[in-house]
C-alpha atoms as a PDB file:
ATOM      1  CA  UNK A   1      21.906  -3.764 102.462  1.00  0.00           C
ATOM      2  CA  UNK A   2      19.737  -4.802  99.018  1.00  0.00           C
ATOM      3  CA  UNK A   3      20.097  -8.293  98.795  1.00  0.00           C
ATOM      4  CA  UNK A   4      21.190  -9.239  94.638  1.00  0.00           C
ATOM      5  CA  UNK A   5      18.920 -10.533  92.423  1.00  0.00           C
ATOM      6  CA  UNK A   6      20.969 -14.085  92.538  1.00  0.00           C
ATOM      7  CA  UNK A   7      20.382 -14.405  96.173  1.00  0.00           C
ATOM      8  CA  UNK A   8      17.063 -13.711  96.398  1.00  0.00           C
ATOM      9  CA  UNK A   9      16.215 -15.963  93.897  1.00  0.00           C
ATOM     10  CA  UNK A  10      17.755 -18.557  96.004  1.00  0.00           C
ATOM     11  CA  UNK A  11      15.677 -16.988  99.629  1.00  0.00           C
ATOM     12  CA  UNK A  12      12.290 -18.651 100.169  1.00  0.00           C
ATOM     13  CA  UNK A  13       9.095 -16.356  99.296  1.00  0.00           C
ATOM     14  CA  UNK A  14       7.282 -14.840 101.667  1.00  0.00           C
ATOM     15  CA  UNK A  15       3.813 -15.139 100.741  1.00  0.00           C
ATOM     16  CA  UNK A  16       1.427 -12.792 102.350  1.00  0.00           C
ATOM     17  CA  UNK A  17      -2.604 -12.946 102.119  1.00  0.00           C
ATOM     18  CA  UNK A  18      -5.566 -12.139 104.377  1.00  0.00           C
ATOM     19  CA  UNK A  19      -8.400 -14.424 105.181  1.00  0.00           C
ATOM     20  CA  UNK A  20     -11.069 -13.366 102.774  1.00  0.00           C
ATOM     21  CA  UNK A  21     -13.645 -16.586 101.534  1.00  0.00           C
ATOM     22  CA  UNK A  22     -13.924 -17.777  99.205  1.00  0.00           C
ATOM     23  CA  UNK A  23     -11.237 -16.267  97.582  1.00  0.00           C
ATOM     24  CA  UNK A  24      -8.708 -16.814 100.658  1.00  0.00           C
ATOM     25  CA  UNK A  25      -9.228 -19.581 103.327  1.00  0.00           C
ATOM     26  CA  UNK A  26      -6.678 -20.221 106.130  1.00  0.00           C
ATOM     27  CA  UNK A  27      -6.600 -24.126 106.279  1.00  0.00           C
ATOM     28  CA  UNK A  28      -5.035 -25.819 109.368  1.00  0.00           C
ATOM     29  CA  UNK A  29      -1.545 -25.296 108.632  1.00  0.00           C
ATOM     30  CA  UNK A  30      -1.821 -22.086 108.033  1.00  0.00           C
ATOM     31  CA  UNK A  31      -0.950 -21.885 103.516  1.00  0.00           C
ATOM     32  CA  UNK A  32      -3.905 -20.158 101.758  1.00  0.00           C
ATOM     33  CA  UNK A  33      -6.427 -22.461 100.425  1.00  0.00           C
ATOM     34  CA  UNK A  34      -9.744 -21.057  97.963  1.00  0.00           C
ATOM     35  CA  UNK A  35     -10.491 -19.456  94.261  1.00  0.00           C
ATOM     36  CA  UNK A  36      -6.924 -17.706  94.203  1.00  0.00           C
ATOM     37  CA  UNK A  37      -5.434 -18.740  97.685  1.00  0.00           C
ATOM     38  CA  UNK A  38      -5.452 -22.671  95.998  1.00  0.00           C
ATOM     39  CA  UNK A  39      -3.966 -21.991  92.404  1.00  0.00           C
ATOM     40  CA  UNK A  40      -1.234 -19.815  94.264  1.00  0.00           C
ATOM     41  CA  UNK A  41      -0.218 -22.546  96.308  1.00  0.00           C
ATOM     42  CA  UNK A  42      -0.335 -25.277  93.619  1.00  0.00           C
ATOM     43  CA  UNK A  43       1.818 -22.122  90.726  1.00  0.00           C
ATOM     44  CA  UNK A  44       4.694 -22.083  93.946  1.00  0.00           C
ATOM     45  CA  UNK A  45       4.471 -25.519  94.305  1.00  0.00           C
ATOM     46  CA  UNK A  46       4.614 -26.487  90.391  1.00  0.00           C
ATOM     47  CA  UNK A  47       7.527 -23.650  89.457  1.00  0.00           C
ATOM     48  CA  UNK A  48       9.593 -25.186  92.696  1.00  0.00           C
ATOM     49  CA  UNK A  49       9.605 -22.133  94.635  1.00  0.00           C
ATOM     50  CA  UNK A  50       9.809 -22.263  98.607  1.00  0.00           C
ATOM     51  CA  UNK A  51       7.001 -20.217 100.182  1.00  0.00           C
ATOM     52  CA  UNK A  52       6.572 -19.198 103.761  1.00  0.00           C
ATOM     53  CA  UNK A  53       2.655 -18.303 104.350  1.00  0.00           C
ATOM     54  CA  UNK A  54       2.081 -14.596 106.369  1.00  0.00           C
ATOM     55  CA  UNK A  55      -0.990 -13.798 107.267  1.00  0.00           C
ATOM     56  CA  UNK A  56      -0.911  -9.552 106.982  1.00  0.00           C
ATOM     57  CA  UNK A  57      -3.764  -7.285 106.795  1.00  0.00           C
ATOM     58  CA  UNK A  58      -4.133  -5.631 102.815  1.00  0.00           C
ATOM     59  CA  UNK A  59      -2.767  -2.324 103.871  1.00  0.00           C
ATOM     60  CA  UNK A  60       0.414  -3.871 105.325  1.00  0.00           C
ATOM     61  CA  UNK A  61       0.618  -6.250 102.278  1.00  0.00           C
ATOM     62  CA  UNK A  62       1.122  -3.093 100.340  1.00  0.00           C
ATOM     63  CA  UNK A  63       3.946  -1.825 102.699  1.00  0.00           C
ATOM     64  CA  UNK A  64       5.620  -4.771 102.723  1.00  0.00           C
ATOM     65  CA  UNK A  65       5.896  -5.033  99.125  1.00  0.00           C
ATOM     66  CA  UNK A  66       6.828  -1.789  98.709  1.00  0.00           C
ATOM     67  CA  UNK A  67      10.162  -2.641 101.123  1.00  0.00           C
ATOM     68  CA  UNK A  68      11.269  -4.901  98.660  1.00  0.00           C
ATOM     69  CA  UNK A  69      12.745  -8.043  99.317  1.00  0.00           C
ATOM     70  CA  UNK A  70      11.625 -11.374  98.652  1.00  0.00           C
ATOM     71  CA  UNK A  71       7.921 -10.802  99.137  1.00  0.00           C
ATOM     72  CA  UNK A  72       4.779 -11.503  97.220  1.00  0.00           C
ATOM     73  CA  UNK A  73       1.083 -11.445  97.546  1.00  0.00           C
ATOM     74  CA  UNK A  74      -2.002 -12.794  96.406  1.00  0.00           C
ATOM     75  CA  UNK A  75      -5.096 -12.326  95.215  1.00  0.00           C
ATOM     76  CA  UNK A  76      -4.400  -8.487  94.085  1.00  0.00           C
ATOM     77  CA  UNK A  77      -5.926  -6.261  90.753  1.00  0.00           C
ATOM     78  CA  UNK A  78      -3.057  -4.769  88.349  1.00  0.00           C
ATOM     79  CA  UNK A  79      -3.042  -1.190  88.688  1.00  0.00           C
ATOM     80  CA  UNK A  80      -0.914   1.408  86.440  1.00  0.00           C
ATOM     81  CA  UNK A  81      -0.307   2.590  90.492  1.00  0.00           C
ATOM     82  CA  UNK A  82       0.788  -0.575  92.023  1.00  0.00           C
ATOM     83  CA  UNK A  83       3.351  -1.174  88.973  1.00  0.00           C
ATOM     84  CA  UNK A  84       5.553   1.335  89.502  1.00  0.00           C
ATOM     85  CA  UNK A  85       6.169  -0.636  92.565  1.00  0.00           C
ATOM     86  CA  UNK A  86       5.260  -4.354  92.259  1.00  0.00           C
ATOM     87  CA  UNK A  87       6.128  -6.836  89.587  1.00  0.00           C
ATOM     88  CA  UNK A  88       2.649  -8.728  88.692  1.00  0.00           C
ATOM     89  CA  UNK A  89       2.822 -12.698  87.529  1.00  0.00           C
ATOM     90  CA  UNK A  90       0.015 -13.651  85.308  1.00  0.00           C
ATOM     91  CA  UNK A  91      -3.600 -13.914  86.218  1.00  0.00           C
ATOM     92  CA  UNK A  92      -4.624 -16.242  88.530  1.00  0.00           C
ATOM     93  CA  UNK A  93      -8.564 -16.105  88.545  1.00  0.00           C
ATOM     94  CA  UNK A  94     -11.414 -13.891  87.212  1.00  0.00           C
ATOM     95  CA  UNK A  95     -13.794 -12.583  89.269  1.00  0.00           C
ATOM     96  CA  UNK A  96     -17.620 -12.406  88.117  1.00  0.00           C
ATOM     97  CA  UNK A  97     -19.241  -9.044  87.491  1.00  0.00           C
ATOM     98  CA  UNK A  98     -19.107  -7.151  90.818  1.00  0.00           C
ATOM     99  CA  UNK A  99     -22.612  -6.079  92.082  1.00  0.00           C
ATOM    100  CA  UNK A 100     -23.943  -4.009  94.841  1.00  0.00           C
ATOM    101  CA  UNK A 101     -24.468  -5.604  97.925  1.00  0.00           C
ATOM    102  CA  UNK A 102     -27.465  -2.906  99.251  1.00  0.00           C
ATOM    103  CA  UNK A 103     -29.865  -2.149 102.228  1.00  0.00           C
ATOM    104  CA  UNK A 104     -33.763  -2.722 102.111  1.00  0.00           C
ATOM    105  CA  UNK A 105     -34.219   0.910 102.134  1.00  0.00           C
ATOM    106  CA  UNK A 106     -32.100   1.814  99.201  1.00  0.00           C
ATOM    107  CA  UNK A 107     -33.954   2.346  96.169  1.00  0.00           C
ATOM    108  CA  UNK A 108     -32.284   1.225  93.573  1.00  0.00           C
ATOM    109  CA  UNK A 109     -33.614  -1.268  91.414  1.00  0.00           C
ATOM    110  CA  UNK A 110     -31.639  -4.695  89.967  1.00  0.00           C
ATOM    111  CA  UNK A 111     -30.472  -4.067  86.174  1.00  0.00           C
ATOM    112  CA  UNK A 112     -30.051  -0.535  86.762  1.00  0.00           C
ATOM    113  CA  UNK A 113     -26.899   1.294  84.875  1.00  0.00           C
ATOM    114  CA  UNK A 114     -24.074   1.845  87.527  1.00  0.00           C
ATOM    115  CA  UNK A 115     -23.831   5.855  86.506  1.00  0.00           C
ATOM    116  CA  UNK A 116     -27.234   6.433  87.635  1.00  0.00           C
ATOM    117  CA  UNK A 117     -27.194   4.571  91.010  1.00  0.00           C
ATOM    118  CA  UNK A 118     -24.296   7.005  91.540  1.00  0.00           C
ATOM    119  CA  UNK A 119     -25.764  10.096  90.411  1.00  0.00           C
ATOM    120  CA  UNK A 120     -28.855   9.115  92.665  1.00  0.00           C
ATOM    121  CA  UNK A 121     -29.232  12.490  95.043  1.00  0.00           C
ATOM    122  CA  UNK A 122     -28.430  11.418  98.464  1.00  0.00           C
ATOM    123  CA  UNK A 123     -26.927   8.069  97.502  1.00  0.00           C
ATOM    124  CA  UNK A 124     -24.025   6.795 100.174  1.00  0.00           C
ATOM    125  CA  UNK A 125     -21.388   4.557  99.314  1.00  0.00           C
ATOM    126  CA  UNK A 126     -19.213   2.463 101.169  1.00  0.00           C
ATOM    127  CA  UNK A 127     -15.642   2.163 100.006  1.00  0.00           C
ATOM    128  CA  UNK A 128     -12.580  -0.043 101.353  1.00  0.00           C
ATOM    129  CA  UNK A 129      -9.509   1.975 102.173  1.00  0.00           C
ATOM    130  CA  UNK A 130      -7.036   1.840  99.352  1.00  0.00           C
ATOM    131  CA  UNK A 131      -8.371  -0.626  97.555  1.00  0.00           C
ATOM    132  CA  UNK A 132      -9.324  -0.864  93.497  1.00  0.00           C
ATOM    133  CA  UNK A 133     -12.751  -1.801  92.078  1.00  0.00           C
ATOM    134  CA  UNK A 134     -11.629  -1.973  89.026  1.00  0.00           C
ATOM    135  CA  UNK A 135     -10.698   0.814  86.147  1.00  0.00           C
ATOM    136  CA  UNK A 136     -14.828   0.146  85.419  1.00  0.00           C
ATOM    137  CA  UNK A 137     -15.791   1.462  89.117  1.00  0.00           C
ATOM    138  CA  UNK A 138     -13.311   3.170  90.036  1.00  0.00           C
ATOM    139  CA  UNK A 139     -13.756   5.874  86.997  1.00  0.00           C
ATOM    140  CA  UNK A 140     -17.073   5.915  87.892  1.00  0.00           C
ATOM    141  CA  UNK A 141     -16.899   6.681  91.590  1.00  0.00           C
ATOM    142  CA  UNK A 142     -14.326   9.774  90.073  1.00  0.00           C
ATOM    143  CA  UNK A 143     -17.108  11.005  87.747  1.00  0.00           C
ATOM    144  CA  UNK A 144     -19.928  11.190  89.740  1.00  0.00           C
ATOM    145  CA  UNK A 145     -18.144  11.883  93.216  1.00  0.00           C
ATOM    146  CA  UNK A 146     -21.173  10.188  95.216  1.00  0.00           C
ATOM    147  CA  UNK A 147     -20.922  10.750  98.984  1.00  0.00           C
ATOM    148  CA  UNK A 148     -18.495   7.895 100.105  1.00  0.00           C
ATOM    149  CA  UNK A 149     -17.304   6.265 103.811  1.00  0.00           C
ATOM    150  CA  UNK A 150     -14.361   5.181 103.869  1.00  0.00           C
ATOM    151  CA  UNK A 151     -13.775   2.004 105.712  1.00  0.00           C
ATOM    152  CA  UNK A 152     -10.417   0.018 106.801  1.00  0.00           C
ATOM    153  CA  UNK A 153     -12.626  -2.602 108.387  1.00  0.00           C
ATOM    154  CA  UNK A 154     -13.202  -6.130 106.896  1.00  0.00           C
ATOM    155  CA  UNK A 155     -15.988  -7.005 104.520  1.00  0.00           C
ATOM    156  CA  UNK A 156     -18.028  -8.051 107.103  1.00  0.00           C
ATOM    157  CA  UNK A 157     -17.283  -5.124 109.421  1.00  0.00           C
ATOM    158  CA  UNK A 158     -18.457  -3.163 106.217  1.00  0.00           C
ATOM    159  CA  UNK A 159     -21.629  -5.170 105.771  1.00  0.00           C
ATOM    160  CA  UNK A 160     -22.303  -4.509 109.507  1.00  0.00           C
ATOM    161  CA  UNK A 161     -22.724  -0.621 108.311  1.00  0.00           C
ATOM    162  CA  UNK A 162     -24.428  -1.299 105.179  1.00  0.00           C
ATOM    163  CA  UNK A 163     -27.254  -3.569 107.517  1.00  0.00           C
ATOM    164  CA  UNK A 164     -27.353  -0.989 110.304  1.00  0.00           C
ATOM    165  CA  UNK A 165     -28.342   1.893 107.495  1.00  0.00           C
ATOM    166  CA  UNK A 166     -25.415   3.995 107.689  1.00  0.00           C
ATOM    167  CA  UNK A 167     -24.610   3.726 103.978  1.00  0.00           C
ATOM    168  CA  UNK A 168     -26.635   2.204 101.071  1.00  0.00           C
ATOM    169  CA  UNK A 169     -24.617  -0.123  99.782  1.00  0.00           C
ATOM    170  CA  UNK A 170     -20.857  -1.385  98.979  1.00  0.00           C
ATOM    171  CA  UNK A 171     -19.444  -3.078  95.896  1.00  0.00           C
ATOM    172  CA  UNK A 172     -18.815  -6.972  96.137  1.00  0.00           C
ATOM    173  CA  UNK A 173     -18.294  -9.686  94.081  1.00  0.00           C
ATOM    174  CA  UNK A 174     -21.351 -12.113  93.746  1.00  0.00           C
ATOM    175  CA  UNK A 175     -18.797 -14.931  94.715  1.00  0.00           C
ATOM    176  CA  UNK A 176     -18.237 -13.494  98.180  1.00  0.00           C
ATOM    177  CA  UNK A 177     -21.825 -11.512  98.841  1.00  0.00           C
ATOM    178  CA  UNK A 178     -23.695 -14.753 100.303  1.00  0.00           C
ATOM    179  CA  UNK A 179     -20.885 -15.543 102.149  1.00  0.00           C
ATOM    180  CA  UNK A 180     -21.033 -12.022 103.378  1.00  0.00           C
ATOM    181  CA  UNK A 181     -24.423 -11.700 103.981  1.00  0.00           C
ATOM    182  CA  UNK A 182     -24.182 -15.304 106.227  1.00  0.00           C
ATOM    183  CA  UNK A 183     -21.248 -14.006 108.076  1.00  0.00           C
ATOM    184  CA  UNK A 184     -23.146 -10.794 109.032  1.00  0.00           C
ATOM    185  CA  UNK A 185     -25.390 -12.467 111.352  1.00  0.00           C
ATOM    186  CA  UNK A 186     -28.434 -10.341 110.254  1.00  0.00           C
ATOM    187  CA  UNK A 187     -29.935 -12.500 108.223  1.00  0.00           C
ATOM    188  CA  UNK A 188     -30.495 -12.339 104.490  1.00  0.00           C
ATOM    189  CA  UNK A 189     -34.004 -10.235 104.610  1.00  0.00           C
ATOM    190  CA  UNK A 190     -31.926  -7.314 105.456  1.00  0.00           C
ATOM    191  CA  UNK A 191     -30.047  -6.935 102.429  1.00  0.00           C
ATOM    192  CA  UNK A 192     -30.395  -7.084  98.178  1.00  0.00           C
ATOM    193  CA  UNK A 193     -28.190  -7.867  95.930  1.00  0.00           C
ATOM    194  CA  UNK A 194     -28.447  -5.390  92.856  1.00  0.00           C
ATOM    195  CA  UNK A 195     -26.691  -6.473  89.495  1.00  0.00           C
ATOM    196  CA  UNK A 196     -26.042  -3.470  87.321  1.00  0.00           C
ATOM    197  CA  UNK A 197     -27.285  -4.173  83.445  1.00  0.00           C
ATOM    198  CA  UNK A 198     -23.345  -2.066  82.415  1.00  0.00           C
ATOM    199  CA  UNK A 199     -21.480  -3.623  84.883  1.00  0.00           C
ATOM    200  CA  UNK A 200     -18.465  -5.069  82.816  1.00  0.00           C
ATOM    201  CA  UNK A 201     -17.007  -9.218  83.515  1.00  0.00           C
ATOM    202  CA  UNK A 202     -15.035  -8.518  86.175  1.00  0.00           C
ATOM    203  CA  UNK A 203     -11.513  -8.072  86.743  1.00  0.00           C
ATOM    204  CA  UNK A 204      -8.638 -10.611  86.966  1.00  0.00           C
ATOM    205  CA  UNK A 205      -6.667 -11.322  90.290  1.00  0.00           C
ATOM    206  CA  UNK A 206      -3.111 -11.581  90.243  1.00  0.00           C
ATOM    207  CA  UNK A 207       0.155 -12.428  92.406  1.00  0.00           C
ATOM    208  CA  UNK A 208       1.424  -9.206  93.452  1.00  0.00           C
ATOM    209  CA  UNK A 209       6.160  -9.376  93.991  1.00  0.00           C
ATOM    210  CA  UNK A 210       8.146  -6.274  95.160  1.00  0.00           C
ATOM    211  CA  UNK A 211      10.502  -5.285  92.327  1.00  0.00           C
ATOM    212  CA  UNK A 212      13.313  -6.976  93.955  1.00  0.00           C
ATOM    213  CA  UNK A 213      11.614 -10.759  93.297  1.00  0.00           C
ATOM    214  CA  UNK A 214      13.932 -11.710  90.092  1.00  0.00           C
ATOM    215  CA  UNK A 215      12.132 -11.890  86.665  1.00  0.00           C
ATOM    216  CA  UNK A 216      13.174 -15.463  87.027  1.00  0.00           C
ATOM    217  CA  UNK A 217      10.691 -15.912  89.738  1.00  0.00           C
ATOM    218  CA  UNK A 218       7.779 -14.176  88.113  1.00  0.00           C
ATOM    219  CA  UNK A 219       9.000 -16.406  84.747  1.00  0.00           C
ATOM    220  CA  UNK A 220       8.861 -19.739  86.324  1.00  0.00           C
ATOM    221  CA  UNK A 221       5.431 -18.914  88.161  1.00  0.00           C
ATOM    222  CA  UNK A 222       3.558 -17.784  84.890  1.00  0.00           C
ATOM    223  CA  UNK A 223       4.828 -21.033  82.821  1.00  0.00           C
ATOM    224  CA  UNK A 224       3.460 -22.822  85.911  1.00  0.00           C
ATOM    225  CA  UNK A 225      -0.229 -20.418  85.873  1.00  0.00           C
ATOM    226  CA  UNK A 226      -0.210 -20.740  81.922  1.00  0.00           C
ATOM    227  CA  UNK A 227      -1.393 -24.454  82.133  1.00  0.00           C
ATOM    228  CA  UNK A 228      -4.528 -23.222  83.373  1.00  0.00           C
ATOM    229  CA  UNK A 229      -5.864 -20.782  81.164  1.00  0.00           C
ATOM    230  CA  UNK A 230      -8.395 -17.800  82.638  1.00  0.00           C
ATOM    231  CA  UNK A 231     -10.859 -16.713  80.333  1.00  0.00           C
END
């Protein structure tokens, strides 16, 4: 049975995210702590919302908001895709202008335009299972078809492949690449970082509600994000 919107405004949220620093830290009590776990927490806590923290992979976020019911997640890019199934609060962080996190043996050179990395012959690109780079990148990656791998592994799983060779390079954020690149366990003289001269400010991270969370909800949580405006 669909719960009504009155009840679930009364339900506690279920607030899903995966561990993913510094964006998303775990702290001991298990709530989402870093650049959009923290400001989450604190839009809940100000619009006097309940929250129960869930710790689900990003595919299974998707699912679960997709179900319905009163479900959220955080941390997520507005797509024209993901709204005809998700509600979308307002923005909770923007992230600096993605770059590539590359090999040593890749050739591409920093302050290069994106379009001709990927219309390098032979270039290989690593790409995360159902997830957005952005209307920039992902339009991009659709023009000039490069030869992708697609991975459902986490971003340092990925790294692992770009260090070992078997692709040239995968799209970060410059936030999260040292941590990446410390996390790897390779050490730094295996990869560059490449910052593309076209590459666009990037994109703006969001809270991410099934359709059945009640415009209330999403109301009182963007009066509560509005106090802290992202430029």
């Amino acid at each position: 049975m669909v719960a009504s919107a009155a009840a679930l405004a009364d339900d506690k949220i279920t607030l899903s995210f995966n561990e993913r620093p510094p964006y998303l830290i775990a702290d001991a009590s298990g709530a989402a702590t870093g650049l959009t776990g923290t400001p989450a927490a604190e839009a809940f806590k100000k619009a006097g919302i309940d929250i129960a923290w869930s710790k689900v992979p990003p595919n299974h976020q998707l699912d679960v908001i997709k179900a319905g019911g009163p479900n959220c997640a955080i941390g997520w890019y507005k797509t024209a895709e993901r709204e005809q199934f998700a509600k979308f609060t307002k923005p909770l962080y923007r992230d600096k202008p993605t770059i590539l996190l590359a090999n040593l043996n890749f050739n591409g050179k920093d302050g290069e335009k994106l379009g001709d990395i990927l219309a390098s012959k032979g270039v290989r690109v690593l790409i995360k299972e159902h997830f957005s780079y952005g209307p920039f990148i992902d339009s991009a990656l659709e023009k000039y078809k490069p030869a992708t791998t697609i991975s459902n592994g986490t971003s340092t799983q990925m790294l692992q492949l770009v260090g070992a060779n078997s692709v040239d390079f995968m799209f970060v954020s410059e936030e999260e690449a040292q941590y990446l690149v410390e996390q790897s366990g390779l050490g730094a003289q295996k990869f560059k970082l490449l910052h593309m001269s076209d590459m666009p400010k990037g994109d703006y991270r969001y809270i991410m509600c099934s359709k059945q969370v009640p415009d209330d909800v999403i109301a009182k949580l963007n009066k509560a994000i509005a106090e802290k405006r992202i430029k």
